[in-house]
N, C-alpha and C. Protein backbone atom coordinates (compact mmCIF):
# COMPACT_ATOMS: atom_id res chain seq x y z
N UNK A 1 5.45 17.67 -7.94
CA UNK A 1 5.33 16.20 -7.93
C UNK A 1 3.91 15.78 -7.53
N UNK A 2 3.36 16.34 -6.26
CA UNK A 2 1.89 16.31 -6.09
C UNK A 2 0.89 16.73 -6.78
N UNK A 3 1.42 17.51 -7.70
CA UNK A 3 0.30 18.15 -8.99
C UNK A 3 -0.13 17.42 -9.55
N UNK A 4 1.34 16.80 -10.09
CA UNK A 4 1.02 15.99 -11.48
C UNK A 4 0.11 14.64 -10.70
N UNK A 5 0.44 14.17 -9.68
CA UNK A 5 -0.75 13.11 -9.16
C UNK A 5 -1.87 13.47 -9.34
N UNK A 6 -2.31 14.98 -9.16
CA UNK A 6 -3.51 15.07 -8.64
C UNK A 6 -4.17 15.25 -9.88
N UNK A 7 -3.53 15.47 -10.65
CA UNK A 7 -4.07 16.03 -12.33
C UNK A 7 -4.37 14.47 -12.57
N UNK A 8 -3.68 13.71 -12.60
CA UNK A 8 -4.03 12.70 -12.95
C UNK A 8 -5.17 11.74 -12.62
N UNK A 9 -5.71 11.96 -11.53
CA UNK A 9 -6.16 11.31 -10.55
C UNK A 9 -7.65 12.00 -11.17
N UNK A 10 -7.78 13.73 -11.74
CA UNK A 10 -8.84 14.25 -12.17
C UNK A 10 -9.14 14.16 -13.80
N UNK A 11 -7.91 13.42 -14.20
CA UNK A 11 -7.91 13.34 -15.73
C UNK A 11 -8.27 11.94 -15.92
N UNK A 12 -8.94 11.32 -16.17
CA UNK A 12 -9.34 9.82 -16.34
C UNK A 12 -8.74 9.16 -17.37
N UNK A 13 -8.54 10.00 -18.64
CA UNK A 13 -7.86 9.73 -19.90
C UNK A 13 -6.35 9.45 -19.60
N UNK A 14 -6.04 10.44 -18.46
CA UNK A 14 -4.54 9.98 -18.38
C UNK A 14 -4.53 8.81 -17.79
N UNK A 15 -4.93 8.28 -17.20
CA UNK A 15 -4.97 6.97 -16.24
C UNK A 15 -4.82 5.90 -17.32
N UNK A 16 -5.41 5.84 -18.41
CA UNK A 16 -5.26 4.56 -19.40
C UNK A 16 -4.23 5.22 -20.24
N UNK A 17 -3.94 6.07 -20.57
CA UNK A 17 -2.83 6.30 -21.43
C UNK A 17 -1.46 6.04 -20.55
């Protein structure tokens, strides 16, 4: 569950998708 935050948090693309 904390992964996927953190991936996100380093993925910028995911943030607007």
């Amino acid at each position: 569950m904390t992964m996927c935050r953190t991936r996100l948090r380093h993925t910028p693309v995911s943030l607007p998708v």
